[in-house]
C-alpha atoms as a PDB file:
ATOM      1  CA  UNK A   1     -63.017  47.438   5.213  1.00  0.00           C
ATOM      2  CA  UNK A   2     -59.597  45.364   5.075  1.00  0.00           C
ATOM      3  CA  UNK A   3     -60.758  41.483   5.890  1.00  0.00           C
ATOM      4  CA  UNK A   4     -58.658  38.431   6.751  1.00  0.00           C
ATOM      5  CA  UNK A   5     -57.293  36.145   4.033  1.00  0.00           C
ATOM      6  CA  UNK A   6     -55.843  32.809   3.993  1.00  0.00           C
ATOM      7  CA  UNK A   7     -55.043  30.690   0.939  1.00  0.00           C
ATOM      8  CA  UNK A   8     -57.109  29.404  -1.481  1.00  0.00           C
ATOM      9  CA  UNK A   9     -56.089  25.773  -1.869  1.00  0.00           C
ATOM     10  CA  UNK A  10     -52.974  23.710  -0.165  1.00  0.00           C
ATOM     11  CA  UNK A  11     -49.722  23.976  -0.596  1.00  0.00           C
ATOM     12  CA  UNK A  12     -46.924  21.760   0.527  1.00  0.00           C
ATOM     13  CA  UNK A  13     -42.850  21.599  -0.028  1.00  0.00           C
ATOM     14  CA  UNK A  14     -39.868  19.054   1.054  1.00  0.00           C
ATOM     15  CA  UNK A  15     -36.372  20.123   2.636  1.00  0.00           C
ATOM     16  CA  UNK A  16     -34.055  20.091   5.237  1.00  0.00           C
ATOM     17  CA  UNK A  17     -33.616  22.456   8.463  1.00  0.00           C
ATOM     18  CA  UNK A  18     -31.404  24.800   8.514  1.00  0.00           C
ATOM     19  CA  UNK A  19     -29.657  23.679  12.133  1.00  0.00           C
ATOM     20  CA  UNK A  20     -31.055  20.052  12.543  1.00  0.00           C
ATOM     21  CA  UNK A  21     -30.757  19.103   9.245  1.00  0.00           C
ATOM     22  CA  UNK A  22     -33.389  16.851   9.306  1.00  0.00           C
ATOM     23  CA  UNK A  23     -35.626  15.902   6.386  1.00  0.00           C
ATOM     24  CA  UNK A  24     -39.180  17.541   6.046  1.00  0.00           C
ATOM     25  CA  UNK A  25     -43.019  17.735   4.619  1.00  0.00           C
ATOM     26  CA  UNK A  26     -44.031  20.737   5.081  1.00  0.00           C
ATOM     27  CA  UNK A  27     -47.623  21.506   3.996  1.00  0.00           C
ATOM     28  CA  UNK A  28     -49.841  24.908   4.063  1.00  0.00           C
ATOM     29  CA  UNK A  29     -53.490  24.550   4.384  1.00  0.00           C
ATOM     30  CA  UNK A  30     -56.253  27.205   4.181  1.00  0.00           C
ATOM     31  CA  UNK A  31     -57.834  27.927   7.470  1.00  0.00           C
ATOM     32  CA  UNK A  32     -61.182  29.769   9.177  1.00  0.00           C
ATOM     33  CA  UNK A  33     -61.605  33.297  10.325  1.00  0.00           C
ATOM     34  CA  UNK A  34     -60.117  34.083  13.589  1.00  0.00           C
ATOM     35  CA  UNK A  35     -57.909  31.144  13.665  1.00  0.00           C
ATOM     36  CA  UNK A  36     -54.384  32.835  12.687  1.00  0.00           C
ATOM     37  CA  UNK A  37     -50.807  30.556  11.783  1.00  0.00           C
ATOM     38  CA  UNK A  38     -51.074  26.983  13.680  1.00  0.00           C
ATOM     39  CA  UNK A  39     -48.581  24.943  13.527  1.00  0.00           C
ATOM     40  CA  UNK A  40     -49.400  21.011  13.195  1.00  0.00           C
ATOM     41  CA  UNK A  41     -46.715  18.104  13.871  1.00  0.00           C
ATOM     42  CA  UNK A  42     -48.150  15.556  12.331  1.00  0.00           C
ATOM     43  CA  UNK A  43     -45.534  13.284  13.229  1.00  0.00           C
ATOM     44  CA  UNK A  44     -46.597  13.910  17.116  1.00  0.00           C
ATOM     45  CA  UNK A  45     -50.385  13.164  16.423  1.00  0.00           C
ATOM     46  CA  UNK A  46     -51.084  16.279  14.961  1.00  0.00           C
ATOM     47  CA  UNK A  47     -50.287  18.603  18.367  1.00  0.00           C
ATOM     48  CA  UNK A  48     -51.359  21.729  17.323  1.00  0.00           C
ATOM     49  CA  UNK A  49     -48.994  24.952  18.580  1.00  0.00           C
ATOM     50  CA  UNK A  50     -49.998  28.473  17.902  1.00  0.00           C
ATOM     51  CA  UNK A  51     -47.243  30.733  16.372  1.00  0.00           C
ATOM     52  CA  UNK A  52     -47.873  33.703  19.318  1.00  0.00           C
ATOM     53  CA  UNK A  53     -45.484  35.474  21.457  1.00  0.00           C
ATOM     54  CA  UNK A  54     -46.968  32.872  24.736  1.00  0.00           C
ATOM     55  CA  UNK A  55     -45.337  30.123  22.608  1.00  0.00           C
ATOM     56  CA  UNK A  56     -41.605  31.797  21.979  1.00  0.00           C
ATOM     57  CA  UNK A  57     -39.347  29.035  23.514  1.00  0.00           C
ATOM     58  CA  UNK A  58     -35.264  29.550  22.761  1.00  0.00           C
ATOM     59  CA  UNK A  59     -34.347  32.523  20.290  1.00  0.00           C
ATOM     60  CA  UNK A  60     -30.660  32.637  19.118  1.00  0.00           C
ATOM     61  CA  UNK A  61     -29.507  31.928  15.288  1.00  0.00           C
ATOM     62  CA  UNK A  62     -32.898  31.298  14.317  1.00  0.00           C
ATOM     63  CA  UNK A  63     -36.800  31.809  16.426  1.00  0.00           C
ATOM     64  CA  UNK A  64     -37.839  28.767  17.969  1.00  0.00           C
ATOM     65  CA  UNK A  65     -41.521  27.920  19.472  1.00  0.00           C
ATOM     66  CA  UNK A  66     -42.678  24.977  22.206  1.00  0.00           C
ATOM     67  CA  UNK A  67     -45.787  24.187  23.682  1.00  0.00           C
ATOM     68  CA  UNK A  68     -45.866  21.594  26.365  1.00  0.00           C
ATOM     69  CA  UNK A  69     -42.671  20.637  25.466  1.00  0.00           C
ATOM     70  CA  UNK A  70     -43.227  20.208  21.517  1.00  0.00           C
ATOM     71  CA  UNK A  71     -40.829  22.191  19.532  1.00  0.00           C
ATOM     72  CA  UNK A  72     -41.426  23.973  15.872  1.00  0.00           C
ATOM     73  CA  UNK A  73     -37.806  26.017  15.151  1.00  0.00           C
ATOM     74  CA  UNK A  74     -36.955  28.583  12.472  1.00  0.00           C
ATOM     75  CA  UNK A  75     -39.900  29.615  12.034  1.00  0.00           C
ATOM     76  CA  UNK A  76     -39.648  33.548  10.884  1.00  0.00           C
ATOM     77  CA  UNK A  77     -38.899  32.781   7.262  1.00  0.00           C
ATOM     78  CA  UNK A  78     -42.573  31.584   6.377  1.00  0.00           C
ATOM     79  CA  UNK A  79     -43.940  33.557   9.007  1.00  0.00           C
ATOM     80  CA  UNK A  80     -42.399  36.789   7.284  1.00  0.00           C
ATOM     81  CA  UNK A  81     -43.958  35.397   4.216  1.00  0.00           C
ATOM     82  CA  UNK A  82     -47.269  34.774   5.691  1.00  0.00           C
ATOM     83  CA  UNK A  83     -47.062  38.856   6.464  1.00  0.00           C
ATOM     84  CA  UNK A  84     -45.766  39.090   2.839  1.00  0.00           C
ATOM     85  CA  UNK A  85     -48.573  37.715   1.086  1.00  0.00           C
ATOM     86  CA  UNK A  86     -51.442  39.022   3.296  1.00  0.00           C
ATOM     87  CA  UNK A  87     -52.674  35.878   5.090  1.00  0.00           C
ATOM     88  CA  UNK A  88     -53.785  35.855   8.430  1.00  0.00           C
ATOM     89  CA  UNK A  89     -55.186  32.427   8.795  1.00  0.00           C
ATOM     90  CA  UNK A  90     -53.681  28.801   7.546  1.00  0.00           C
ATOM     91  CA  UNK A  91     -52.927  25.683   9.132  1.00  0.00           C
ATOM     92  CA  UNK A  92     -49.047  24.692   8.623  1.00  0.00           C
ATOM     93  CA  UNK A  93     -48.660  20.968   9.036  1.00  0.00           C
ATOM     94  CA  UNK A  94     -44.916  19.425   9.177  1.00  0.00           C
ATOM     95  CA  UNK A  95     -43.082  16.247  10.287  1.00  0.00           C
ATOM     96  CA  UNK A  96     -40.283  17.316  11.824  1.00  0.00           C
ATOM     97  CA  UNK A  97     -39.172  19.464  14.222  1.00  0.00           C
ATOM     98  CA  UNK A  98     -37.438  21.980  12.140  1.00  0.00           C
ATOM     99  CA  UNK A  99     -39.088  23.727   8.625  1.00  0.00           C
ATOM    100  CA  UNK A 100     -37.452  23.458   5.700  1.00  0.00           C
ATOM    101  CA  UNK A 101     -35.034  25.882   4.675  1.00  0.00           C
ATOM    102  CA  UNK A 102     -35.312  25.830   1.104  1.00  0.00           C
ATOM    103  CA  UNK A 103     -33.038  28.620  -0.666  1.00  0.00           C
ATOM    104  CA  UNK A 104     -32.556  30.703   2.704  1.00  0.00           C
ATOM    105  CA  UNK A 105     -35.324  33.244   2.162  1.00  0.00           C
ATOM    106  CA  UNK A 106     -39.057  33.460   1.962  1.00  0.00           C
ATOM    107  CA  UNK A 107     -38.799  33.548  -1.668  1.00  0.00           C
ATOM    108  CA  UNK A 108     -40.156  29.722  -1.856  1.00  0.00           C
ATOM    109  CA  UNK A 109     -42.982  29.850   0.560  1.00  0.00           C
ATOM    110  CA  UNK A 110     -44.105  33.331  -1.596  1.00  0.00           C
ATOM    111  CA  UNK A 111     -44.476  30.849  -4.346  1.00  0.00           C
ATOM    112  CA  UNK A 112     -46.243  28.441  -2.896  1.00  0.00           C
ATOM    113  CA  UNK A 113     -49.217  30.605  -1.685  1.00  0.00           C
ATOM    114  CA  UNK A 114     -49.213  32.767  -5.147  1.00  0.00           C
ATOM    115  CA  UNK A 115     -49.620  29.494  -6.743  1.00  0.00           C
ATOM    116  CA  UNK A 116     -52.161  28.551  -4.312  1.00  0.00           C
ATOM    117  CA  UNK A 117     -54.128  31.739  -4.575  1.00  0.00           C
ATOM    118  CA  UNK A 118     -55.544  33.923  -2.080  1.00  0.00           C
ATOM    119  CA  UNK A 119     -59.235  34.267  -0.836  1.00  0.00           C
ATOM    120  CA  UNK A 120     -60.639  37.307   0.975  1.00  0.00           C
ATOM    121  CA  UNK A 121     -62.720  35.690   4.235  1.00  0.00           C
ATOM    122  CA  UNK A 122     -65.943  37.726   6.166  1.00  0.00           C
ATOM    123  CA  UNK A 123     -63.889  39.068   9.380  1.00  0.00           C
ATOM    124  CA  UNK A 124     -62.372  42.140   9.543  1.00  0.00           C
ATOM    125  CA  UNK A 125     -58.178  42.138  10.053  1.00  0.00           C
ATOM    126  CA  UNK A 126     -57.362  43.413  13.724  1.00  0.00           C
ATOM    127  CA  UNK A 127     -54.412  45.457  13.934  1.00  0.00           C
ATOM    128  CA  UNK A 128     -52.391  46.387  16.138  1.00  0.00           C
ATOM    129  CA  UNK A 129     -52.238  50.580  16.427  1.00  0.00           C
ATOM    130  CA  UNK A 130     -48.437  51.972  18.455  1.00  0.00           C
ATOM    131  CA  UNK A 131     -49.981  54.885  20.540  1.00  0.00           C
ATOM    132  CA  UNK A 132     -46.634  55.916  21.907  1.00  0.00           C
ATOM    133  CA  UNK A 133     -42.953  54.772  21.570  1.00  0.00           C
ATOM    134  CA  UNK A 134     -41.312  51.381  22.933  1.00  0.00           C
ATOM    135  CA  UNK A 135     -37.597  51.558  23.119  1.00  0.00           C
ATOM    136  CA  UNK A 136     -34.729  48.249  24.171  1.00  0.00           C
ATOM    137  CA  UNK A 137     -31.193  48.600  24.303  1.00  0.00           C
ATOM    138  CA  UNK A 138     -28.434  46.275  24.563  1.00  0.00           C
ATOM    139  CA  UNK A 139     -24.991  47.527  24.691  1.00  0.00           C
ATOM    140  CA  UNK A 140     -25.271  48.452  20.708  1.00  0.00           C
ATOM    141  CA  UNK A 141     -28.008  47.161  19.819  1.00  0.00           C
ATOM    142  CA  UNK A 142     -31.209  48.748  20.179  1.00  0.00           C
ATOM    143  CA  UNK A 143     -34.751  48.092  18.647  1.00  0.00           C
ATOM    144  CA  UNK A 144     -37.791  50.675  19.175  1.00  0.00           C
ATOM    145  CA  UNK A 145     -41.724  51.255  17.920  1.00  0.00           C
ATOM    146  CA  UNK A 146     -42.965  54.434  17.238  1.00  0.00           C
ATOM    147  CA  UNK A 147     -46.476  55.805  16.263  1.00  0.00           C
ATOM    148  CA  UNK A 148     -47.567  55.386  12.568  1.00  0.00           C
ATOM    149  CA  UNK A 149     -50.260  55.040  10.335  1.00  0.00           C
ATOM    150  CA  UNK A 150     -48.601  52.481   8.118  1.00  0.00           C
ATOM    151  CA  UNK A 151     -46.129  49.621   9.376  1.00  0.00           C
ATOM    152  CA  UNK A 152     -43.112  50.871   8.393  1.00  0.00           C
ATOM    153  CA  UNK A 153     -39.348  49.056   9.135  1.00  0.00           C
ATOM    154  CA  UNK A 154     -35.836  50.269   9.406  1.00  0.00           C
ATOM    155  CA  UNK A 155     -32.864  48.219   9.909  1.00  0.00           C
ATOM    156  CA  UNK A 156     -29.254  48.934  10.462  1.00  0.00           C
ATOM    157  CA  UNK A 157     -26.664  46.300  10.579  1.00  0.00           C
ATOM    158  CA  UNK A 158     -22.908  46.540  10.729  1.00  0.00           C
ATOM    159  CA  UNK A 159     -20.611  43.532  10.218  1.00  0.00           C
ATOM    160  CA  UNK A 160     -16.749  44.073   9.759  1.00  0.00           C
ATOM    161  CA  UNK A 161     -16.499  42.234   6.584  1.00  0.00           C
ATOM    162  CA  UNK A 162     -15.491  44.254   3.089  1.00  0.00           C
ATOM    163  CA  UNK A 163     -18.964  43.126   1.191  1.00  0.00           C
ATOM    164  CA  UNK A 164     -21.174  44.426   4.296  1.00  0.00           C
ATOM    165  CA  UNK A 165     -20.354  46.827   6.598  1.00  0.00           C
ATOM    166  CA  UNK A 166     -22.752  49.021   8.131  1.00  0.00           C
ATOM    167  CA  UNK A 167     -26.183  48.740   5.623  1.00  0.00           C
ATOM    168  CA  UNK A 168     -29.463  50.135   5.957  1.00  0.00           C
ATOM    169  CA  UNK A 169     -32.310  50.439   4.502  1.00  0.00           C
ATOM    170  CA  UNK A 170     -36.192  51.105   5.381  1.00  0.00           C
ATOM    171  CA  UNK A 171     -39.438  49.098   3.942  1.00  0.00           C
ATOM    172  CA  UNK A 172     -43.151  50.133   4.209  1.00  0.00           C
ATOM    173  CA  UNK A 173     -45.135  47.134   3.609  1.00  0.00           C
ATOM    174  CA  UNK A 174     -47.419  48.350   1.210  1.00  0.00           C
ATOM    175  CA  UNK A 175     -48.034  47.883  -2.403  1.00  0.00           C
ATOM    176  CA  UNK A 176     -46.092  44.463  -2.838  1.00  0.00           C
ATOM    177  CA  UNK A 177     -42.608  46.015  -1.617  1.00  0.00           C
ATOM    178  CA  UNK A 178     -42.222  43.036   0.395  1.00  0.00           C
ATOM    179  CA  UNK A 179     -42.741  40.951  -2.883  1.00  0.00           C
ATOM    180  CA  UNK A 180     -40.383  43.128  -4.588  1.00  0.00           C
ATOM    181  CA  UNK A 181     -37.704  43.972  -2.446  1.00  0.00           C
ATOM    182  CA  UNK A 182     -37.578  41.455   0.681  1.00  0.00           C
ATOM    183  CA  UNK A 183     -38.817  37.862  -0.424  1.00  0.00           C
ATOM    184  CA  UNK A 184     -35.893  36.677  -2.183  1.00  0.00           C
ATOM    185  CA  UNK A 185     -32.893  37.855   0.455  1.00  0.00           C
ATOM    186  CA  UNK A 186     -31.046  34.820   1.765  1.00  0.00           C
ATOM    187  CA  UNK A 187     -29.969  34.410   5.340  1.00  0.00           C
ATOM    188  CA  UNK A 188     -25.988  34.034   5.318  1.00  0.00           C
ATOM    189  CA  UNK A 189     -23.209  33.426   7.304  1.00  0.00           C
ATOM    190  CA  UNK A 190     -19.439  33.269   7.880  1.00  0.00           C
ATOM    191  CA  UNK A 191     -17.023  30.004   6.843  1.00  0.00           C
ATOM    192  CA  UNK A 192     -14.918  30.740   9.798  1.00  0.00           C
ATOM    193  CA  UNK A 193     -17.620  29.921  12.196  1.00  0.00           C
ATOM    194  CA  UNK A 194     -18.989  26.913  10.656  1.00  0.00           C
ATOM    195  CA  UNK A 195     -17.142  24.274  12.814  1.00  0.00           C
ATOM    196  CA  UNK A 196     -17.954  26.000  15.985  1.00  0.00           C
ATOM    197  CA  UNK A 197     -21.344  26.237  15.081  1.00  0.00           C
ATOM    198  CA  UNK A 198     -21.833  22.593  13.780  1.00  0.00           C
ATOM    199  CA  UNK A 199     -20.162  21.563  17.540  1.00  0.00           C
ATOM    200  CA  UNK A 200     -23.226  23.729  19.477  1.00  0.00           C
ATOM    201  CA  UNK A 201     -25.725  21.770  17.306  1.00  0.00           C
ATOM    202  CA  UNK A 202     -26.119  24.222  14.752  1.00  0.00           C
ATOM    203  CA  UNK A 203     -26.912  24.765  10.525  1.00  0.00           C
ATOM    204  CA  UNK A 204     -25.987  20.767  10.177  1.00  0.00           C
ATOM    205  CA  UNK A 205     -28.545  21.473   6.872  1.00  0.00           C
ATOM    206  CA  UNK A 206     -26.889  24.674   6.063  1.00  0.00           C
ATOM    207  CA  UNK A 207     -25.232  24.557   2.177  1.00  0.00           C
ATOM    208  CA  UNK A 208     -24.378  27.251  -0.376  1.00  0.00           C
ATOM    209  CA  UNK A 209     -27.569  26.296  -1.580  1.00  0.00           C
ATOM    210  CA  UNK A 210     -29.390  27.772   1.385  1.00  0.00           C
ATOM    211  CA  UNK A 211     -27.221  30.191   2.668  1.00  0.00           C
ATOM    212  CA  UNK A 212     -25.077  33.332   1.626  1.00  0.00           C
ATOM    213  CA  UNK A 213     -20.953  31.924   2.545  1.00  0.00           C
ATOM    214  CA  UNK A 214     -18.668  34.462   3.573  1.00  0.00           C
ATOM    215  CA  UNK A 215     -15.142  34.071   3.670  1.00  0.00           C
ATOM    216  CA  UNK A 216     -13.078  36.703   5.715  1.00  0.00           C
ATOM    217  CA  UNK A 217     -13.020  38.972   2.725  1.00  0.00           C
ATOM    218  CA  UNK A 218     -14.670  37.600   0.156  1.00  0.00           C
ATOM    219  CA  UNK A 219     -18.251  35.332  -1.072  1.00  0.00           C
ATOM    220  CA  UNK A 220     -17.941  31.639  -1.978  1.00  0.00           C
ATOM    221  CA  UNK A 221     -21.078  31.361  -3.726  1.00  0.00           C
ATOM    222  CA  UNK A 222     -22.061  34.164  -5.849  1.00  0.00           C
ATOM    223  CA  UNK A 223     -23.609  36.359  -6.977  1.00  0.00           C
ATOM    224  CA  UNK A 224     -25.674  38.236  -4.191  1.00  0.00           C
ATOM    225  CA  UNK A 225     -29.055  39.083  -5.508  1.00  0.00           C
ATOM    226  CA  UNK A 226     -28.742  42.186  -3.963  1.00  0.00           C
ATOM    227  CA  UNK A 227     -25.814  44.743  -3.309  1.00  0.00           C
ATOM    228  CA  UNK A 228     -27.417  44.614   0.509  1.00  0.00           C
ATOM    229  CA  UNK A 229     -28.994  41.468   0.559  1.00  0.00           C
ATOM    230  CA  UNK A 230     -27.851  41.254   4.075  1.00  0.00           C
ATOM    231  CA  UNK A 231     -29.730  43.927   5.887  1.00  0.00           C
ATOM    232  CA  UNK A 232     -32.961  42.782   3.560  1.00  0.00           C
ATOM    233  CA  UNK A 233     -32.673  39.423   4.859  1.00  0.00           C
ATOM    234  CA  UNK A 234     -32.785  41.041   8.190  1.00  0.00           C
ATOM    235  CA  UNK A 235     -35.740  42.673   7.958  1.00  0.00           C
ATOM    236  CA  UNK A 236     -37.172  39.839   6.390  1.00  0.00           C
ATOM    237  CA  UNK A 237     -36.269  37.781   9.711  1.00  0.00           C
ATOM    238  CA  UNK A 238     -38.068  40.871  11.742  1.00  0.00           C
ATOM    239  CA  UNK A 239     -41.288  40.733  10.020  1.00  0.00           C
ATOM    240  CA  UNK A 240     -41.651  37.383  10.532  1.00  0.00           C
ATOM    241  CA  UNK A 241     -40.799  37.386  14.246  1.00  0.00           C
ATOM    242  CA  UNK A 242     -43.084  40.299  14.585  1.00  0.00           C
ATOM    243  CA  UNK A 243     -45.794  38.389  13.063  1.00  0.00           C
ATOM    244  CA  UNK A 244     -45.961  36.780  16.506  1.00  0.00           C
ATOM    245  CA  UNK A 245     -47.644  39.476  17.940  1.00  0.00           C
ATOM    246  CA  UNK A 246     -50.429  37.631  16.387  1.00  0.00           C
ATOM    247  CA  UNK A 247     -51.868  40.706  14.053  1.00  0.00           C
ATOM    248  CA  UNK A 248     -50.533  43.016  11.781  1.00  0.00           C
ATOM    249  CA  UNK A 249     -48.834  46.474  12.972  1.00  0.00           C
ATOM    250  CA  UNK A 250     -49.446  49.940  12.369  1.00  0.00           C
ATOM    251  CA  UNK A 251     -46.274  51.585  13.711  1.00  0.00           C
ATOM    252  CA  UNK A 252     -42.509  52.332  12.808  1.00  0.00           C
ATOM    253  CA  UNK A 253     -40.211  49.628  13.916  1.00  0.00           C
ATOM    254  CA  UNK A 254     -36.592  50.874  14.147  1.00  0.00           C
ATOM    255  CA  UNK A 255     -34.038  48.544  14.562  1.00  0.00           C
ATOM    256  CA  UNK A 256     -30.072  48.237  14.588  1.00  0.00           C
ATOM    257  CA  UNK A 257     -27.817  45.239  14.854  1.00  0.00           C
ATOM    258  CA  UNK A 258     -30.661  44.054  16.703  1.00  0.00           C
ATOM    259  CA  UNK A 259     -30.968  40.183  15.996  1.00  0.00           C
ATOM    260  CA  UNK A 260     -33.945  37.651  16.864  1.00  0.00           C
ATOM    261  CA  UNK A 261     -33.520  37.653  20.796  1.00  0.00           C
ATOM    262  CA  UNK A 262     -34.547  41.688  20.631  1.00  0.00           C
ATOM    263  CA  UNK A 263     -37.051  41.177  18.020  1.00  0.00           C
ATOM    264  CA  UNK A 264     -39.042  38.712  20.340  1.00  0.00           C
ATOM    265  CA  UNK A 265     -38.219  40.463  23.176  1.00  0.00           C
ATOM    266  CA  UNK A 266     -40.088  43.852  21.525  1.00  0.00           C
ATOM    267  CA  UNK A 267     -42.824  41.676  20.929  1.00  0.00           C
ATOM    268  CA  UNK A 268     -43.606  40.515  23.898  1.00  0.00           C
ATOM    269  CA  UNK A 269     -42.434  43.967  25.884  1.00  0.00           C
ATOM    270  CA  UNK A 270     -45.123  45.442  23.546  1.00  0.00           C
ATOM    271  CA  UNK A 271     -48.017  43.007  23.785  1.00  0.00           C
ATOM    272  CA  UNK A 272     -47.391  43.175  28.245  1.00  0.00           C
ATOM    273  CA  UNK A 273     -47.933  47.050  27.584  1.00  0.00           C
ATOM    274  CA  UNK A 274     -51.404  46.947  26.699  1.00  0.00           C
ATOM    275  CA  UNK A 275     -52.020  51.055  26.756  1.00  0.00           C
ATOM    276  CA  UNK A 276     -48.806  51.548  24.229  1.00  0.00           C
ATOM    277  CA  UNK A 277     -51.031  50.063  21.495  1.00  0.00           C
ATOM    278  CA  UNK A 278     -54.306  49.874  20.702  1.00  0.00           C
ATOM    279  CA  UNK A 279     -56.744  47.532  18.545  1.00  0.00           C
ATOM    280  CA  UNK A 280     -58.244  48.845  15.591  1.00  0.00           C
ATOM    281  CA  UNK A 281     -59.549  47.908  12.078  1.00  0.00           C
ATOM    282  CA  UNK A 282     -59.353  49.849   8.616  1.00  0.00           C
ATOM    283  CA  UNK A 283     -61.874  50.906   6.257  1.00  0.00           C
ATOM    284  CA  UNK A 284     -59.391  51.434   3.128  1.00  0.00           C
ATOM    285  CA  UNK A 285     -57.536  48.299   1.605  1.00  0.00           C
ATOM    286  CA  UNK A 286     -54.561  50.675   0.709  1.00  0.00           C
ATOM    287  CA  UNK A 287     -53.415  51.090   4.110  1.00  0.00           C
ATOM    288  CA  UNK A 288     -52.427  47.382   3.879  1.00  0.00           C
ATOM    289  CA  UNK A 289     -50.230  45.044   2.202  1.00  0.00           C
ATOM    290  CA  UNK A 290     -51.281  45.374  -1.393  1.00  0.00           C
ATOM    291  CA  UNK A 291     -50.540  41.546  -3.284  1.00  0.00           C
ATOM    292  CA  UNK A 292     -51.111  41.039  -6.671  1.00  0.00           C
ATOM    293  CA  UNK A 293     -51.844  37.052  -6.423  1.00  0.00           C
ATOM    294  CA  UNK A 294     -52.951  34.914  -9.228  1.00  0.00           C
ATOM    295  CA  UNK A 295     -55.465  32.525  -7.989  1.00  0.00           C
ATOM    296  CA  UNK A 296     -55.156  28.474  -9.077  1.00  0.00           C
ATOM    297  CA  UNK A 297     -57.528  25.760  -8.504  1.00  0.00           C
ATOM    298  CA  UNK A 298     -54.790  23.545  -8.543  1.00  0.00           C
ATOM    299  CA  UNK A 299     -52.799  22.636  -4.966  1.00  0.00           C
ATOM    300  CA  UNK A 300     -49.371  23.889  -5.064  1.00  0.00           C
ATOM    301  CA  UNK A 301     -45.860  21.850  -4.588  1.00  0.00           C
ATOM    302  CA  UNK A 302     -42.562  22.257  -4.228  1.00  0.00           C
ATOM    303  CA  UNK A 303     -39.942  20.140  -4.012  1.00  0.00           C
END
């Protein structure tokens, strides 16, 4: 039987957001059985909001959540981790409205929880099982989920710059892949954008620190980490907006140039079409994310 985890000991990190570029603590704590990724704002007397598809406020550069009018934005980078590393329960306090960005990838948060260790809890993990396909289109962009066994992503992008291009590339989340393969992509942008983005309110904390820089042809900060560290740090972004479906998935998720609004939007399409899926549990622990994890007594920190 495959059974819930969530981290051993706490774990906490300081930064900036991405598009508010505010300052912030953000702190992992283990939680109970059944109680999945809660978000805490301790700076609004600890309001509590539930990272679930109910909860999805504004999508656009980055996937926002608000409950009664409390906001928690870019969210999918620890999320994806959270998927990453095999926990299904923890308590995510921060003070601000924004989590940090750190280097632009899960890569950080990865660390925190291996330093933190992982414990095995008593419940079984629910998953959810595709029984038959789910298909959107937009213009171009399309995003499907198809009957599986294993949960299983494939992601096409296609950007008219000479270092991307049309990439793809296809991730089964077993056996540490994730770890190995998806962690450490960075988010990234283009230079040429930057003002107009700034003037909507946006990546005022963005830095070639945080974020892969494009020029029209060319990279101001190098080097990438990987030849397509673009479409990894897309799937990256799709596993943790997934997440929101509030268990793990055993299906085929097929995506191209599909971005956060059609990620969400499969999630909650799915989740309305309750005879498309199925909830089951497993008996064998290899049909699941496999982490090796290195347990600490220690709490973890990163600053």
């Amino acid at each position: 039987m495959i059974y819930e985890q969530t981290i051993r000991t706490s774990a906490e990190c300081k930064g900036v957001g991405l598009h508010s570029g505010a300052p912030v603590h953000l702190k992992i704590l283990p939680a109970a059985s059944g109680t999945g990724i809660v978000f805490r704002r301790t700076d609004l007397d600890g309001f509590e909001l539930e990272a679930v598809s109910r909860n999805v406020a504004r999508v656009s550069y980055a996937t926002s959540l608000m409950k009664k009018g409390v906001l928690i934005s870019t969210t999918e980078h620890l999320l994806s981790a959270f998927v990453g590393m095999g926990i299904d329960n923890a308590i995510v306090e921060l003070d601000n409205l924004e989590l940090p960005i750190l280097d632009g990838s899960a890569q950080p948060f990865v660390d925190l929880m291996r330093r933190a260790g992982v414990r095995k809890q008593r419940r079984a993990r629910s998953f959810l099982k595709v029984l038959r396909p789910i298909e959107l289109r937009e213009g171009s962009k399309f995003i499907g989920v198809y009957p599986s066994d294993r949960y299983t992503v494939s992601y096409t992008i296609d950007f008219p710059h000479p270092l991307i291009g049309r990439e793809a590339r296809t991730l089964e989340l077993t056996n540490g892949h994730y770890l190995a393969e998806i962690a450490s992509a960075r988010t990234f942008g283009f230079l040429h954008e930057a003002e107009v983005m700034r003037q909507q309110g946006l990546i005022r904390g963005a830095s070639e620190e945080n974020a892969i820089v494009l020029t029209r042809d060319g990279l101001v900060n190098p080097p990438l980490r990987y030849p397509d560290e673009f479409v990894r740090h897309k799937i990256l972004d799709l596993i943790g907006d997934l997440a929101l479906i509030g268990r793990r998935i055993l299906g085929n998720v097929v995506a191209d140039r599909a971005g956060h609004a059609m990620h969400t939007a499969l999630v909650s399409r799915l989740l309305r079409d309750q005879a498309s899926w199925e909830e089951v549990t497993l008996a064998r622990e290899e049909e699941a994310a496999d982490v090796p994890v290195e347990p600490e007594r220690a709490a973890a920190s990163l600053q």
